[in-house]
N, C-alpha and C. Protein backbone atom coordinates (compact mmCIF):
# COMPACT_ATOMS: atom_id res chain seq x y z
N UNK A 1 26.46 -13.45 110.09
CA UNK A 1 27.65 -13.50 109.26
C UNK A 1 28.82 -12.97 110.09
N UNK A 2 29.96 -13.49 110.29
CA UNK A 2 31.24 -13.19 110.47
C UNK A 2 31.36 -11.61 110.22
N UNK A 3 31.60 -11.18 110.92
CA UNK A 3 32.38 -9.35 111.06
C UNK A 3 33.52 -9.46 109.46
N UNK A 4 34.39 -10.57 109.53
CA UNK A 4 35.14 -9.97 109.00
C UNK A 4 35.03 -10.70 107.25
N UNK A 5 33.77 -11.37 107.23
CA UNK A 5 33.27 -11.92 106.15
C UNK A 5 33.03 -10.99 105.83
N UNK A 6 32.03 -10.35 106.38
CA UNK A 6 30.94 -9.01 106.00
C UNK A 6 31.96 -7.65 105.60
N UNK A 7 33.28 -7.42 105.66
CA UNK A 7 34.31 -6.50 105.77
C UNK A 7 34.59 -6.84 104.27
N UNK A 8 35.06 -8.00 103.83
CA UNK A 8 35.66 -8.78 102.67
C UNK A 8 34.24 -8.37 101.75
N UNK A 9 33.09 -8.68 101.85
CA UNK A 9 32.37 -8.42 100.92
C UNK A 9 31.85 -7.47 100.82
N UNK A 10 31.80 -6.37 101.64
CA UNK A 10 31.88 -5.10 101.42
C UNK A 10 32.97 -4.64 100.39
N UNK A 11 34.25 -5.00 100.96
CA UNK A 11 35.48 -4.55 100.24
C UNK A 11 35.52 -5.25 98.58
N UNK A 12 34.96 -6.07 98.45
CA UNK A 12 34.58 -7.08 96.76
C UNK A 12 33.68 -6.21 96.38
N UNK A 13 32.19 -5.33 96.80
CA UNK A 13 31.23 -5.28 95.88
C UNK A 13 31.59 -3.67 95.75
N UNK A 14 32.30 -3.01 96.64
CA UNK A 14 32.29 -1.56 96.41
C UNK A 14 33.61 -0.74 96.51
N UNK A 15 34.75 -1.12 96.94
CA UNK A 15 36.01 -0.48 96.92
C UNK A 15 36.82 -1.25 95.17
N UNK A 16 36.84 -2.60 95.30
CA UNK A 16 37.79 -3.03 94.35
C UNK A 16 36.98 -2.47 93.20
N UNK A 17 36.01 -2.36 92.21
CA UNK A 17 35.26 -1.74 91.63
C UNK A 17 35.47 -0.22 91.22
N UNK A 18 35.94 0.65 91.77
CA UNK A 18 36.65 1.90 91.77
C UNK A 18 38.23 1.23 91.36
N UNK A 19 38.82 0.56 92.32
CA UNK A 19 40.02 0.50 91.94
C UNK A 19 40.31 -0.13 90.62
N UNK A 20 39.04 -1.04 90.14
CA UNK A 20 39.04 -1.70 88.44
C UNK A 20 38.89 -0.33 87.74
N UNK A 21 38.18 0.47 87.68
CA UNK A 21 37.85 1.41 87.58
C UNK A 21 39.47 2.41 86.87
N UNK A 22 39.84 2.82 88.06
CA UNK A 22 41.03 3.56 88.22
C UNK A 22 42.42 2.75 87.10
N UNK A 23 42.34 1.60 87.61
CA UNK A 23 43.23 0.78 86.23
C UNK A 23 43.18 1.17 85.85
N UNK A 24 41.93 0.69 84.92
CA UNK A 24 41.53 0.99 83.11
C UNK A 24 41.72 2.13 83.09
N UNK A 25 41.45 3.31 83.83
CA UNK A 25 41.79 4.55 83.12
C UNK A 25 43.19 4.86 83.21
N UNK A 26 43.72 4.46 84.06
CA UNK A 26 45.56 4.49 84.12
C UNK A 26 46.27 3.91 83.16
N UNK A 27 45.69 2.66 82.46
CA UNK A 27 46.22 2.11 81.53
C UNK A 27 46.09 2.84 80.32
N UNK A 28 45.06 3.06 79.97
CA UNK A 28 44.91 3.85 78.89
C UNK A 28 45.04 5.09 78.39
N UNK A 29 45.12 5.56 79.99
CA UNK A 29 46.31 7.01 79.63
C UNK A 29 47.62 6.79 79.47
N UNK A 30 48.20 5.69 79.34
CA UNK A 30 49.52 5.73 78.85
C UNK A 30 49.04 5.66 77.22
N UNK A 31 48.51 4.93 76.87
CA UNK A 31 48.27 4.78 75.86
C UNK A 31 47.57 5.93 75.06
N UNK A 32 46.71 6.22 74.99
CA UNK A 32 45.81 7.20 74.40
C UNK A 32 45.68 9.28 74.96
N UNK A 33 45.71 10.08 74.43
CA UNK A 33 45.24 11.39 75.23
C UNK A 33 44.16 11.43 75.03
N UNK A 34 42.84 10.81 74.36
CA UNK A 34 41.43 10.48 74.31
C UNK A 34 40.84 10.58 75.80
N UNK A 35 40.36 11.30 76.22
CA UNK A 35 39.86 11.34 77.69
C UNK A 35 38.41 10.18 77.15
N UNK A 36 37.71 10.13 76.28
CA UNK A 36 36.70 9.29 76.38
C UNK A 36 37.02 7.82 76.21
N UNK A 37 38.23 7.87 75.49
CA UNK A 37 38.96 6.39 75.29
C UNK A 37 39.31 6.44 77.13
N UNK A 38 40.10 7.22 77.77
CA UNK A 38 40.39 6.42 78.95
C UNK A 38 39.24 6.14 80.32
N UNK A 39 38.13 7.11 79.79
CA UNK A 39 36.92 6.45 80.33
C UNK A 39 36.39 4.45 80.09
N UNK A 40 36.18 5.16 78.88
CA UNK A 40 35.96 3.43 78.36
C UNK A 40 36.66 2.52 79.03
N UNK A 41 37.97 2.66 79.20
CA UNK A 41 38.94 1.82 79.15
C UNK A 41 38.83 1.40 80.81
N UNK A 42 38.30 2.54 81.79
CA UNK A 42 38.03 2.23 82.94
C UNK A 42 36.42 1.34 83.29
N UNK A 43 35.44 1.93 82.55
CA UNK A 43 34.51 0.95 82.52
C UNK A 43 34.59 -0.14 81.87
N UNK A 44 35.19 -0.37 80.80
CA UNK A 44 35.84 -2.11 80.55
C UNK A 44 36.30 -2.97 81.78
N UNK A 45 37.76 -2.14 82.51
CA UNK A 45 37.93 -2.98 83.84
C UNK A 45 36.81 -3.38 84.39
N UNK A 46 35.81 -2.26 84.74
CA UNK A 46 35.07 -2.27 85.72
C UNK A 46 34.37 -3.60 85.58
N UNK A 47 33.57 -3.50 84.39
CA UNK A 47 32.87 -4.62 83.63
C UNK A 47 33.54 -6.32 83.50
N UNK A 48 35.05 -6.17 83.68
CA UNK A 48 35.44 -7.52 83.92
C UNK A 48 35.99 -8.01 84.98
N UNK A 49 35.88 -6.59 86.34
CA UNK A 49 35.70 -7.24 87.25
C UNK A 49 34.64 -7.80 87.70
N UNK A 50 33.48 -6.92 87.37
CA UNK A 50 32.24 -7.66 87.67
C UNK A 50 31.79 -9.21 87.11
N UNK A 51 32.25 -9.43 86.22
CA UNK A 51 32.44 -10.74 85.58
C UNK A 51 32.93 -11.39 86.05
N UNK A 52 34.08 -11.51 86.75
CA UNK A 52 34.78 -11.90 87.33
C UNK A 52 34.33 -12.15 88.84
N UNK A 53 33.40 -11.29 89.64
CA UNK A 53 33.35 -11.59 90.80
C UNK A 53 31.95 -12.16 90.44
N UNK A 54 30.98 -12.27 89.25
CA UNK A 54 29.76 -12.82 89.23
C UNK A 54 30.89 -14.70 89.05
N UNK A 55 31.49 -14.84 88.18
CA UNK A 55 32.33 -16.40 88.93
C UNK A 55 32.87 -16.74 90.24
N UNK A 56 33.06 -15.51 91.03
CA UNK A 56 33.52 -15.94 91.95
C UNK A 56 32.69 -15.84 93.22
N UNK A 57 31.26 -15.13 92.81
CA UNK A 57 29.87 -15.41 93.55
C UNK A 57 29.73 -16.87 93.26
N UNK A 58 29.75 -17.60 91.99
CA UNK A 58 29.15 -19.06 92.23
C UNK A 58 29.77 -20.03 92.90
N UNK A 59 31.18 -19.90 93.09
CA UNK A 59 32.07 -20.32 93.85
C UNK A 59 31.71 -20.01 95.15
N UNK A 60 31.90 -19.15 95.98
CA UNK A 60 31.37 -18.57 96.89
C UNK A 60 30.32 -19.10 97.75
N UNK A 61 29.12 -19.20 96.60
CA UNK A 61 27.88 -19.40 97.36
C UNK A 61 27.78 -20.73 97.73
N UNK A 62 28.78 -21.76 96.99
CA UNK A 62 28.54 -23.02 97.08
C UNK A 62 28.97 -23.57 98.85
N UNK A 63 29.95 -22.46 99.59
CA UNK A 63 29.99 -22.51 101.30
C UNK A 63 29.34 -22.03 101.92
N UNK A 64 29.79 -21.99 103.27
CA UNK A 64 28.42 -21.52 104.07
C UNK A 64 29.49 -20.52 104.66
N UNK A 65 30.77 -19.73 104.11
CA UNK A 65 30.78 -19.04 105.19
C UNK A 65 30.57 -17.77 104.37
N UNK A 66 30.06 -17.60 103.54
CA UNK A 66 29.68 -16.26 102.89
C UNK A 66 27.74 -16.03 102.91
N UNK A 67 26.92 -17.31 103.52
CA UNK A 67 25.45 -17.02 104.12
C UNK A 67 24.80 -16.57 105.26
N UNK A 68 24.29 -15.72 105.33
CA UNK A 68 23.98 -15.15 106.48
C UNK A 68 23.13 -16.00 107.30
N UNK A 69 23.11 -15.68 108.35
CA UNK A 69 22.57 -16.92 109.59
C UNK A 69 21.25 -15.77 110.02
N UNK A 70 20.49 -15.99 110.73
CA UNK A 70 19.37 -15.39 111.59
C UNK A 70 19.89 -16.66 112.71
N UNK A 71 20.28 -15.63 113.61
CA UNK A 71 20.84 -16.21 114.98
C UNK A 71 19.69 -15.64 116.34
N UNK A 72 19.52 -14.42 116.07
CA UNK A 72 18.24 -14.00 117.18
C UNK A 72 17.37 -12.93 116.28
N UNK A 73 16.26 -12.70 117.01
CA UNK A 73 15.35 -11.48 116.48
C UNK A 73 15.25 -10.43 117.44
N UNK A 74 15.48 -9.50 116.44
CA UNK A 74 16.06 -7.93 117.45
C UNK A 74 15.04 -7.43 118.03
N UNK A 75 14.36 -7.15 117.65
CA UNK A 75 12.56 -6.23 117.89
C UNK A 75 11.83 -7.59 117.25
N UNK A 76 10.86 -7.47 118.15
CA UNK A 76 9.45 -7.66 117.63
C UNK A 76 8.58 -6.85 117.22
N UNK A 77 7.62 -6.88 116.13
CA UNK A 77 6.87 -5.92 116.03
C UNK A 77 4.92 -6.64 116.91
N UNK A 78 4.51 -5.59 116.88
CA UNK A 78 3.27 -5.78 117.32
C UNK A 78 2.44 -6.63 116.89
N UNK A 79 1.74 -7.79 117.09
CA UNK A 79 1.06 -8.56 116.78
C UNK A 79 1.57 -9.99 116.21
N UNK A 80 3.09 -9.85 116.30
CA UNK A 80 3.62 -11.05 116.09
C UNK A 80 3.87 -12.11 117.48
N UNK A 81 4.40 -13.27 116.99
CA UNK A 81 4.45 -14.01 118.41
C UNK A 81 5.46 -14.76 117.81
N UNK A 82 6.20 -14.97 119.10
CA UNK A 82 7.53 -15.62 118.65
C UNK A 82 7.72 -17.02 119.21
N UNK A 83 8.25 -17.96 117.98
CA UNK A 83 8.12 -19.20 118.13
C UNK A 83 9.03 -20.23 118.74
């Protein structure tokens, strides 16, 4: 896989996720002083980003530049033989 594929989907499955996160609770502290309301309100984002990137996994998968390749084999282990 591309270095900077692998950067992008790092940055999709584990940074933007916090930052959905951080929204919802920013939003809803304008709105509410409920600290459990502005929880919620951050796991809601969270939850429709994930929705959101489970559509934009099927999109995604339908190219080849988001599949990983086996280009060489690093180690061998013992008793295998390589073809």
């Amino acid at each position: 896989m591309n270095p900077a594929t692998a950067i992008l989907s790092a940055f999709l499955i584990f940074f933007l996720p916090i930052v959905a996160f951080g929204i919802g609770f920013a939003v809803l502290s304008l709105i509410t002083q409920n600290d459990n309301m502005k929880v919620l309100g951050g796991i809601g984002f969270s939850v429709v980003y994930f929705l959101f990137l489970r559509k934009l996994n099927k999109k995604l998968s339908k190219g080849r530049k988001f599949k990983p390749i086996v280009t060489e084999i690093v180690k061998q282990f013992p008793g295998q033989e390589r073809n």
